[in-house]
N, C-alpha and C. Protein backbone atom coordinates (compact mmCIF):
# COMPACT_ATOMS: atom_id res chain seq x y z
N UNK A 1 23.83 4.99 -12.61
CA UNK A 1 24.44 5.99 -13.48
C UNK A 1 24.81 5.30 -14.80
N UNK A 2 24.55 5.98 -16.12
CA UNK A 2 24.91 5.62 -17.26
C UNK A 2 25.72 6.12 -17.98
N UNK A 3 27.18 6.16 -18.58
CA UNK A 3 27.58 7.19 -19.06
C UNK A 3 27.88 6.47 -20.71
N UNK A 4 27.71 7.83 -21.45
CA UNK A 4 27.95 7.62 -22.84
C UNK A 4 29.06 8.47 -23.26
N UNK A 5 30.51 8.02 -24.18
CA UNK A 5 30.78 8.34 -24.74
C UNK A 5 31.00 8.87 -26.10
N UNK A 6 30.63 9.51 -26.93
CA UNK A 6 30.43 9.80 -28.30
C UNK A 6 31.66 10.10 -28.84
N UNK A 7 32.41 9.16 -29.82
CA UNK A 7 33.63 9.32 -30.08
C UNK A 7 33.52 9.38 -31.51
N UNK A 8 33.75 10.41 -32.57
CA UNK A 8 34.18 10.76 -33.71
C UNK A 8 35.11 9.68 -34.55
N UNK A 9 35.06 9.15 -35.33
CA UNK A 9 35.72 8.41 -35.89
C UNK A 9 37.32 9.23 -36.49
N UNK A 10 38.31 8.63 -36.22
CA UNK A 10 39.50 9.58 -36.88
C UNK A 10 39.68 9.82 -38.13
N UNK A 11 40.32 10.14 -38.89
CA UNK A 11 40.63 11.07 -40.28
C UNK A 11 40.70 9.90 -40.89
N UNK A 12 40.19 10.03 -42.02
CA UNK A 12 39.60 9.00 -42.80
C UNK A 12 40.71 9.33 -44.37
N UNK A 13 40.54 8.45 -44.65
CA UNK A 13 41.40 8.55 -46.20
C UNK A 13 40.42 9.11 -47.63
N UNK A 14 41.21 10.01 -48.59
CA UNK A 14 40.40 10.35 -49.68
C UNK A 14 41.39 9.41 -50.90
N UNK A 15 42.23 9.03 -50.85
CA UNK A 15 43.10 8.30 -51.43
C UNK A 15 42.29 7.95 -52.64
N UNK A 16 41.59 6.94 -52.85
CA UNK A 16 40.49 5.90 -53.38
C UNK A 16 39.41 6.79 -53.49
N UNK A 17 39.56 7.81 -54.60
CA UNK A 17 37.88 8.38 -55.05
C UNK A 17 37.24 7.59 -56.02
N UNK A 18 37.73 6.11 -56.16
CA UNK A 18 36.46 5.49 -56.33
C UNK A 18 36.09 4.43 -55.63
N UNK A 19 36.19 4.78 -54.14
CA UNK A 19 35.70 4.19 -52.94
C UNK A 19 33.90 4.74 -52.51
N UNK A 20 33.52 3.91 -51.98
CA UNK A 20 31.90 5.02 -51.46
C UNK A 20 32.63 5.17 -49.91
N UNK A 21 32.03 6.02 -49.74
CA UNK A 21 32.64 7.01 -48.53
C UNK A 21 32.22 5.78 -47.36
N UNK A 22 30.70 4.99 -47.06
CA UNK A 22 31.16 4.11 -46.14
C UNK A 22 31.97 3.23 -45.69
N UNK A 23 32.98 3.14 -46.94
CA UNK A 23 33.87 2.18 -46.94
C UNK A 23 35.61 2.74 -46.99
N UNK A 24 35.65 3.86 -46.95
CA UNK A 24 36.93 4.82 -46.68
C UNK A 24 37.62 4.33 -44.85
N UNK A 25 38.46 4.05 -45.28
CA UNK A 25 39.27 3.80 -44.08
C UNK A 25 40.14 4.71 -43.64
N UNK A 26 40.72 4.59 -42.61
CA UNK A 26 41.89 5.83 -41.55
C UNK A 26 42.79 6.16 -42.97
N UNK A 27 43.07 7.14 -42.53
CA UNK A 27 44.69 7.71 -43.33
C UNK A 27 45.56 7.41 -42.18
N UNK A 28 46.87 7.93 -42.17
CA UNK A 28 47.80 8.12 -41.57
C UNK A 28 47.60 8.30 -40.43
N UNK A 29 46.87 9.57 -40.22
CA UNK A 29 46.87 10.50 -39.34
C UNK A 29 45.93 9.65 -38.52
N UNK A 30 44.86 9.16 -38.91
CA UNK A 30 43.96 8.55 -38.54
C UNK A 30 44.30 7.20 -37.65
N UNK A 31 45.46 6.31 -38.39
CA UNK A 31 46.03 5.20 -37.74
C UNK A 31 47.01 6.21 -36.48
N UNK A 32 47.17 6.93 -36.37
CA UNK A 32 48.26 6.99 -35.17
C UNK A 32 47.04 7.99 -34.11
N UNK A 33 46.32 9.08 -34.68
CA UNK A 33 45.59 9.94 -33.50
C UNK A 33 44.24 8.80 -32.75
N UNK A 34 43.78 7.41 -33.45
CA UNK A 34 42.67 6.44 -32.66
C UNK A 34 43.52 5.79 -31.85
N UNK A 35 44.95 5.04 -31.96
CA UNK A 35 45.34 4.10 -30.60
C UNK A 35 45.83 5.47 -29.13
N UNK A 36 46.26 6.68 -30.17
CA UNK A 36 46.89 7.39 -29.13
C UNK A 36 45.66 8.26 -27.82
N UNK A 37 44.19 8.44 -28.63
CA UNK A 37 43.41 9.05 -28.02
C UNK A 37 42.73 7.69 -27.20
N UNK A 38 42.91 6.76 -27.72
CA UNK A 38 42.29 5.79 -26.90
C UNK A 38 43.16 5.07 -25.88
N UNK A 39 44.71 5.18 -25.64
CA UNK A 39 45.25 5.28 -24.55
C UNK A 39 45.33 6.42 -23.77
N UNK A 40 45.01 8.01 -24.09
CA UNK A 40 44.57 8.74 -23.48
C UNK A 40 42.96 8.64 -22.86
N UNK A 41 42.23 8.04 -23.13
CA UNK A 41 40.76 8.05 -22.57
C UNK A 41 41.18 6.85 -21.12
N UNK A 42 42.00 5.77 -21.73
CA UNK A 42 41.59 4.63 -20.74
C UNK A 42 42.76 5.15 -19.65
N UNK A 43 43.41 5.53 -19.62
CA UNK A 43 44.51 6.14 -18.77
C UNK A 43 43.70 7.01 -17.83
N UNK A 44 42.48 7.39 -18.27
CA UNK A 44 41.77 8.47 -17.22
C UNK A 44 41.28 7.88 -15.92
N UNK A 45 40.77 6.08 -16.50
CA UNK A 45 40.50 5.21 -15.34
C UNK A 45 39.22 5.08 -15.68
N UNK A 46 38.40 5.44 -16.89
CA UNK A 46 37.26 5.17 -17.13
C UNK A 46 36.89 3.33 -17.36
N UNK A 47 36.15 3.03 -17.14
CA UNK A 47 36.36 1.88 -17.26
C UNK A 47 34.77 0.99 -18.21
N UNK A 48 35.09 0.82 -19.30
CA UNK A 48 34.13 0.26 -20.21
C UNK A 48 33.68 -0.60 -20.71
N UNK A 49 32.44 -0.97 -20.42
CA UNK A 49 31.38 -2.10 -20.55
C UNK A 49 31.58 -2.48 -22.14
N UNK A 50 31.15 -1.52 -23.02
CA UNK A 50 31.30 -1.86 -24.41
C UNK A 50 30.87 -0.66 -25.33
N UNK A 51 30.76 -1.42 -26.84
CA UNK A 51 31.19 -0.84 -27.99
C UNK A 51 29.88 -1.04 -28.91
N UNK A 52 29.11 0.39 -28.81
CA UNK A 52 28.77 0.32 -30.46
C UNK A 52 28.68 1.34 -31.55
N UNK A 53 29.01 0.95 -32.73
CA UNK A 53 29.89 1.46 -33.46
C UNK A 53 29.00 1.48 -35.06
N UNK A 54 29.19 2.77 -35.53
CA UNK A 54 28.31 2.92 -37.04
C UNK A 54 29.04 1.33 -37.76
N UNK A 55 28.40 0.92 -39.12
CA UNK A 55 28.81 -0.10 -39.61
C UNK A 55 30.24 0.30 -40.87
N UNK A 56 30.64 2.03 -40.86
CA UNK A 56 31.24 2.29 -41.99
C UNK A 56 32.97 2.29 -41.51
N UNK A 57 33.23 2.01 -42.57
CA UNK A 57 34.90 0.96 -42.43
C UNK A 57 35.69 2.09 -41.10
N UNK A 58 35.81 3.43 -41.53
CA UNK A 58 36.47 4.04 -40.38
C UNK A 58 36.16 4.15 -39.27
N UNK A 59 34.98 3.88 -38.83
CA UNK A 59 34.06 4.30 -37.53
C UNK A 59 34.80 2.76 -36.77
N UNK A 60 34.59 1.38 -37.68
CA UNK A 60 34.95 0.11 -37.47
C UNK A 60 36.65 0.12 -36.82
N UNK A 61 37.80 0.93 -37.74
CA UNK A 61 38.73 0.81 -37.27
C UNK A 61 39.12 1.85 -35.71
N UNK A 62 38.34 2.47 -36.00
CA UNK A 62 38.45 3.24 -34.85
C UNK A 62 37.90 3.17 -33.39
N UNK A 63 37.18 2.27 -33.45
CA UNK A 63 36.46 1.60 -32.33
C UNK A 63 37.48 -0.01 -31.98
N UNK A 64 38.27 -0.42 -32.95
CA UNK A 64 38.91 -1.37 -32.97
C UNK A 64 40.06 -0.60 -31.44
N UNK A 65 40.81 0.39 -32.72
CA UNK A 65 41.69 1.11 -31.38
C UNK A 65 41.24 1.03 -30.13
N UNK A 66 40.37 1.32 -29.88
CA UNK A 66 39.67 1.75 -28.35
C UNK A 66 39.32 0.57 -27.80
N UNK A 67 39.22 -0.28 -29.00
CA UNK A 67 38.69 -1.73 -27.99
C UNK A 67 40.09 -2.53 -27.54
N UNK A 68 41.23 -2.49 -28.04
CA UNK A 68 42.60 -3.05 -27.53
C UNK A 68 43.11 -2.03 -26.44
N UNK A 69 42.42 -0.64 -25.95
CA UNK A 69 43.26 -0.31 -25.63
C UNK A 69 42.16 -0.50 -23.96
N UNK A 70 40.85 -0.91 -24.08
CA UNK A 70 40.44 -1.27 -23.20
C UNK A 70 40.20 -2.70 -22.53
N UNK A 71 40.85 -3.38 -23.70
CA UNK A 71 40.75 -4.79 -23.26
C UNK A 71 39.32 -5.56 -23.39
N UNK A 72 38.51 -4.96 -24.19
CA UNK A 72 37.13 -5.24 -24.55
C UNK A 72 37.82 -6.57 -25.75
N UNK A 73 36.36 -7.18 -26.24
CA UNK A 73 36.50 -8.80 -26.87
C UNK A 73 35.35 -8.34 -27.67
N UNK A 74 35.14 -8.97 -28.94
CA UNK A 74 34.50 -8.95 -29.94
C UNK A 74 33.25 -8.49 -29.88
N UNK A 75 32.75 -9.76 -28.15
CA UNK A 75 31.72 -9.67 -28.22
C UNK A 75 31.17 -8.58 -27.32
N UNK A 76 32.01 -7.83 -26.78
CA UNK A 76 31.69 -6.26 -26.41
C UNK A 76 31.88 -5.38 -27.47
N UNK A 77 31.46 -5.49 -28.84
CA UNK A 77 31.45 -4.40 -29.96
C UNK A 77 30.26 -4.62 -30.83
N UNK A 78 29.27 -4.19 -30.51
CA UNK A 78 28.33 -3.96 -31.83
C UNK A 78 28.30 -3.15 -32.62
N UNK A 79 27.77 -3.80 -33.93
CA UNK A 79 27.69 -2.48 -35.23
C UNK A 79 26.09 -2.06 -35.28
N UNK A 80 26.13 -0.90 -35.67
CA UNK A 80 24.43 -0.22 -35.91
C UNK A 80 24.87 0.60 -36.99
N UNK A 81 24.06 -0.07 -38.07
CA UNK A 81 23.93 0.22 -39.27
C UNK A 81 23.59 2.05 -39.25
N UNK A 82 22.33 1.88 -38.38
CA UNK A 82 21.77 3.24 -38.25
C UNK A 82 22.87 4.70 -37.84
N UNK A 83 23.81 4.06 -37.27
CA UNK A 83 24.67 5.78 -36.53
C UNK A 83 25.70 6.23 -38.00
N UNK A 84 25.52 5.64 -39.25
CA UNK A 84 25.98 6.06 -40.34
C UNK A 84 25.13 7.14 -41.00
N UNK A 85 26.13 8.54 -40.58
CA UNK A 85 25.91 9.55 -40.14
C UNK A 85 24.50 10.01 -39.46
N UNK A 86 24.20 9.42 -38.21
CA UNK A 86 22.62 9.77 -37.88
C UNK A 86 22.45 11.25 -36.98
N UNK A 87 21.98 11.65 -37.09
CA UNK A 87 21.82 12.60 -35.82
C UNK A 87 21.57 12.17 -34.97
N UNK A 88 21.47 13.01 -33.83
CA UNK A 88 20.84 13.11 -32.34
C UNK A 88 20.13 12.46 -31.99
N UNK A 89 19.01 12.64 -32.61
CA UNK A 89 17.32 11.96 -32.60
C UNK A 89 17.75 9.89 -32.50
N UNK A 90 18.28 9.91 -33.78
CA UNK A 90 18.89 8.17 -34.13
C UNK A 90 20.03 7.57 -32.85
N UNK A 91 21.08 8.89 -32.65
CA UNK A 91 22.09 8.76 -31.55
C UNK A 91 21.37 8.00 -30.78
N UNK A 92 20.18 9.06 -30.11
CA UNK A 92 19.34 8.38 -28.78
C UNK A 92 18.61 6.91 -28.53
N UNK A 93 17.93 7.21 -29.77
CA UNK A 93 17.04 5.59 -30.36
C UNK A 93 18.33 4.54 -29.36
N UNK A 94 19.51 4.77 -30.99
CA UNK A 94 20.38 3.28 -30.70
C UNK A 94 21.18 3.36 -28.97
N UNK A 95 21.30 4.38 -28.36
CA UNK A 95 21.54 4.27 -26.60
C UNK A 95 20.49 3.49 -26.02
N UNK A 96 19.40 3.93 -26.02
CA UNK A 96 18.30 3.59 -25.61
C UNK A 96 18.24 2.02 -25.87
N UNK A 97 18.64 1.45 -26.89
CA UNK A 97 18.62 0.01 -26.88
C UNK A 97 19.86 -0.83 -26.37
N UNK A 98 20.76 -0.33 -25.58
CA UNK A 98 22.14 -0.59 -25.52
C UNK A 98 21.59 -1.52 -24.12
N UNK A 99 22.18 -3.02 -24.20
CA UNK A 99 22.32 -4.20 -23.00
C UNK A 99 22.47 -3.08 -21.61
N UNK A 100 21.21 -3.77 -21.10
CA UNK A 100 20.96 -3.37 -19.98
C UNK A 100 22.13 -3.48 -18.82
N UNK A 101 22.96 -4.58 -19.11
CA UNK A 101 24.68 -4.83 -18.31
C UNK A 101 25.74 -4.10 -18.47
N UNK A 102 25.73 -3.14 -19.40
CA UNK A 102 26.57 -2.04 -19.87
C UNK A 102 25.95 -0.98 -19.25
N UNK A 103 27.25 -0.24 -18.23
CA UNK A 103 26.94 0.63 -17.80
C UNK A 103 27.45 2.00 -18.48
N UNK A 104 28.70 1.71 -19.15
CA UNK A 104 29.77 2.91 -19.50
C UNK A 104 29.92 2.30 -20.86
N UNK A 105 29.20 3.05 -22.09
CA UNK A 105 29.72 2.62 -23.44
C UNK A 105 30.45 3.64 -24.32
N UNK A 106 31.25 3.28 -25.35
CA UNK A 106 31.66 4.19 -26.34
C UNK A 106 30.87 4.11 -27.47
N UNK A 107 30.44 5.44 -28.18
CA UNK A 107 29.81 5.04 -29.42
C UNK A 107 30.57 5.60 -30.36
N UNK A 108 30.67 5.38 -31.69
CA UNK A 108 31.35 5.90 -32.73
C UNK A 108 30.63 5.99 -33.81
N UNK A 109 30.93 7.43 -34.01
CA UNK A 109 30.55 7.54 -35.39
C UNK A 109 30.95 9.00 -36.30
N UNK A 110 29.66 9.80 -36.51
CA UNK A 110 30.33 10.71 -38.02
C UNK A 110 29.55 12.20 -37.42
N UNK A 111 30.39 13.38 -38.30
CA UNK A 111 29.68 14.20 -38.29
C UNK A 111 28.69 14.41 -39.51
N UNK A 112 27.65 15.58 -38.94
CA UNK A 112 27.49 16.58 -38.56
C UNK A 112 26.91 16.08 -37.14
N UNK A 113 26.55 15.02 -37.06
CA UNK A 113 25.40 14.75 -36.04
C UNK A 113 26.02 14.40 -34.54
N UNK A 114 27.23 14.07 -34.61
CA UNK A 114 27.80 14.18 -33.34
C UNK A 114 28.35 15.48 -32.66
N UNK A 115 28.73 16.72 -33.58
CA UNK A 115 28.68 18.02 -32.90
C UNK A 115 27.19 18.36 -32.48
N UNK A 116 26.03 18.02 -33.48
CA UNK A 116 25.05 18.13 -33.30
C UNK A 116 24.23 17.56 -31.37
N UNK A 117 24.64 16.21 -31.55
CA UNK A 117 24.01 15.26 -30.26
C UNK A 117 24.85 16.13 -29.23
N UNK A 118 26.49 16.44 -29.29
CA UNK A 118 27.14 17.03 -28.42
C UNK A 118 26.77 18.26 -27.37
N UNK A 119 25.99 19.08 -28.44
CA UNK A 119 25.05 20.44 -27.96
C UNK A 119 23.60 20.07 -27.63
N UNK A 120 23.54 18.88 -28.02
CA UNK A 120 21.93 18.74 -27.37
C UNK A 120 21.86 18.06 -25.90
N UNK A 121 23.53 17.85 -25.08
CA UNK A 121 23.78 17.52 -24.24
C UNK A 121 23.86 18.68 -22.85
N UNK A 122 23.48 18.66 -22.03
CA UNK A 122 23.63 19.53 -20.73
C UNK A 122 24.93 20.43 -20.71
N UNK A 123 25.45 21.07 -20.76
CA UNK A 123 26.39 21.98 -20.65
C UNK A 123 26.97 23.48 -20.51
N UNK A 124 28.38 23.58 -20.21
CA UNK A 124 28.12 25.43 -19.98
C UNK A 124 28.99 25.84 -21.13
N UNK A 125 29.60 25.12 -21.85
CA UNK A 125 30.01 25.54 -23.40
C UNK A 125 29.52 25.36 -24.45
N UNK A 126 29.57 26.24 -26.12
CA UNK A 126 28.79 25.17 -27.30
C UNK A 126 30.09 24.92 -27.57
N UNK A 127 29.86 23.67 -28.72
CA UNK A 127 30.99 23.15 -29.28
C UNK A 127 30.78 23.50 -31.11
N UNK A 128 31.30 24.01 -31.47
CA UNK A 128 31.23 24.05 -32.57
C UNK A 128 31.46 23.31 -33.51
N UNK A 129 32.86 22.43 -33.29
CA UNK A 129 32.89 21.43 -34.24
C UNK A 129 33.90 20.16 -33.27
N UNK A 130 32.99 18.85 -33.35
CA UNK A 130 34.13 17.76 -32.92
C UNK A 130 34.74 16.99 -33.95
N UNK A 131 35.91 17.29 -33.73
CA UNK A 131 36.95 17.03 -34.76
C UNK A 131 37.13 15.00 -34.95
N UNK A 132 38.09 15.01 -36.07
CA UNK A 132 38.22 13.45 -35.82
C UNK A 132 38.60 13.11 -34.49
N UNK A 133 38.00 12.17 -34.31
CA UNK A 133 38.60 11.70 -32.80
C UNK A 133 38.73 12.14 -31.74
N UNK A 134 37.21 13.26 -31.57
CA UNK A 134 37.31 13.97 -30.80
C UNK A 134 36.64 12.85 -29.99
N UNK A 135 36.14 13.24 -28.67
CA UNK A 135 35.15 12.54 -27.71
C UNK A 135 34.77 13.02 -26.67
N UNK A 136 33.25 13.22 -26.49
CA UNK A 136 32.62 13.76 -25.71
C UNK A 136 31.68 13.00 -24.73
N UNK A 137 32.12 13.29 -23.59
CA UNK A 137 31.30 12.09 -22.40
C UNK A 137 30.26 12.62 -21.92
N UNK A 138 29.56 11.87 -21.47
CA UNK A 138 28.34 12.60 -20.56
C UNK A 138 27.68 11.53 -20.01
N UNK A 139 26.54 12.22 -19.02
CA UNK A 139 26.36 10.65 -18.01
C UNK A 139 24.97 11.58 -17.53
N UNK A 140 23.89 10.45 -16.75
CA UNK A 140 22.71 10.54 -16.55
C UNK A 140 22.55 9.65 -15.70
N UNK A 141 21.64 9.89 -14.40
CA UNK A 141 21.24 9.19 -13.51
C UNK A 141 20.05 8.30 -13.82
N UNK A 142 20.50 7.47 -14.55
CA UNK A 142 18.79 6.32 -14.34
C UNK A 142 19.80 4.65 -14.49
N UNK A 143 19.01 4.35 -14.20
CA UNK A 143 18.99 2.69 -13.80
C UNK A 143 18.73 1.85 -15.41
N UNK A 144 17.78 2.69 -16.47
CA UNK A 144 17.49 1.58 -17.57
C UNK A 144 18.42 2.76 -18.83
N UNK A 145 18.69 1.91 -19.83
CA UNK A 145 19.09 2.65 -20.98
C UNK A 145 18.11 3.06 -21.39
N UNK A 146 16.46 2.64 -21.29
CA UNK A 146 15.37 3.25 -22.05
C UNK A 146 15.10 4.41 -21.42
N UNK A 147 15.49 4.54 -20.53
CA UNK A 147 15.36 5.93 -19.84
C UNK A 147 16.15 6.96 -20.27
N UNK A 148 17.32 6.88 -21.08
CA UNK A 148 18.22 7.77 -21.26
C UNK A 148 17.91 9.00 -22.04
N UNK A 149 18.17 10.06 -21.78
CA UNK A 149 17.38 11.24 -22.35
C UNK A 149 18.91 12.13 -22.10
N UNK A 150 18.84 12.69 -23.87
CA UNK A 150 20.18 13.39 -24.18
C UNK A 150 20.17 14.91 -23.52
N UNK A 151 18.63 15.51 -23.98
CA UNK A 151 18.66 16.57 -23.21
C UNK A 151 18.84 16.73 -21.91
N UNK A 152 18.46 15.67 -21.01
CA UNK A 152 19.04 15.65 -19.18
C UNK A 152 20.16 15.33 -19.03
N UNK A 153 21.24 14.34 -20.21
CA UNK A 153 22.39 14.17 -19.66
C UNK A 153 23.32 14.92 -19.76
N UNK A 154 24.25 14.99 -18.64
CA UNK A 154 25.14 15.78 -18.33
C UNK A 154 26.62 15.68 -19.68
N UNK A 155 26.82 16.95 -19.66
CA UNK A 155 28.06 16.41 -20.81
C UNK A 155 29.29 16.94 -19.66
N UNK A 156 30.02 15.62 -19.49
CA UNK A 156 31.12 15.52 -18.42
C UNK A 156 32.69 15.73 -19.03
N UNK A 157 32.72 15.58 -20.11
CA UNK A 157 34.01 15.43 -20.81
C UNK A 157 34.19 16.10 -22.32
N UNK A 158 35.01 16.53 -22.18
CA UNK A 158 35.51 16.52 -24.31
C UNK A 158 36.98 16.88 -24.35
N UNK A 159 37.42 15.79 -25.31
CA UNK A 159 38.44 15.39 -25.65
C UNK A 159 39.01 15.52 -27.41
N UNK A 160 39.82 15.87 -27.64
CA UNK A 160 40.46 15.94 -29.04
C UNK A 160 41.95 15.86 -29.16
N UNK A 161 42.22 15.60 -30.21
CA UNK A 161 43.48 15.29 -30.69
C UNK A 161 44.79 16.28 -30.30
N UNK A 162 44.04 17.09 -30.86
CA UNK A 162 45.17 18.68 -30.92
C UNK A 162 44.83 19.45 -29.72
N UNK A 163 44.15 19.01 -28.10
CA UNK A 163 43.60 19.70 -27.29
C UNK A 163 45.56 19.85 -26.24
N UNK A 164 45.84 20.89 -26.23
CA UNK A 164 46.98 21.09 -24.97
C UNK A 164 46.45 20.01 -23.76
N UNK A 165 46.76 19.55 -23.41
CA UNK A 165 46.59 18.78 -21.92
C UNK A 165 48.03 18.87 -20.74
């Protein structure tokens, strides 16, 4: 079993409009809703192999959160240039290449393409929009990551900030 998490990067800062947007970091909101959703994910008992993560500054801090709050090490976090803002299609590519020793990863990154990958996942709801820091799980029965196919995997989870629990 393989499961992927697709986690939204949190609220990003407009502060600095003469920043380029890959390089915009958390706001406020952003520093407190990534450590708090990522002690809500690991509290579930999920338990995670590793991290890879678009290369743009917020996607970076926000995968940081999730990696202290799972006890992951540097060298369980890769960056892929490519998930800066990729769709579905790119989503899959960079799974598909993910260490064959990782069974349970988080990925991070941007919309449109993660509401997008979200609905191209198995399910009995659409999602219309995943918010910052939202996160949506899903999982597939095969043995290799090259096998992983978004349309067969199951979408098991979704998670957001502002969700009642």
């Amino acid at each position: 079993m393989k499961q992927v998490y697709l986690v939204r990067h949190a609220k990003s800062s407009w502060a600095d409009p003469n920043l380029k947007d890959h390089d915009r970091p958390l706001n406020s909101r952003g520093r407190r809703d990534a450590p708090a959703m990522a002690a809500r994910l690991a509290k579930s008992g999920l338990k995670v192999d590793g991290i890879l993560t678009s290369s743009a500054k917020r996607t970076r801090q926000t995968a940081k959160a999730f990696a202290e709050a799972f006890g992951l090490g540097k060298d369980q976090i890769l960056k892929e240039k490519k998930l800066y803002h990729a769709g579905p299609r790119t989503i899959e590519k960079c799974v598909r290449n993910l260490p064959e020793s990782w069974n349970t990863v988080l990925i991070f990154g941007h919309n449109p393409g993660y509401t997008e990958a979200a609905n191209h996942l198995r399910h009995d709801d659409y999602i219309g929009n995943v918010p910052t820091c939202g996160i949506v799980g899903s999982e597939l029965d095969v043995k290799s990551w090259s096998d992983w196919e978004m349309a067969r995997a199951k979408r098991t989870a979704y998670y957001y900030p502002k969700q009642k629990i």
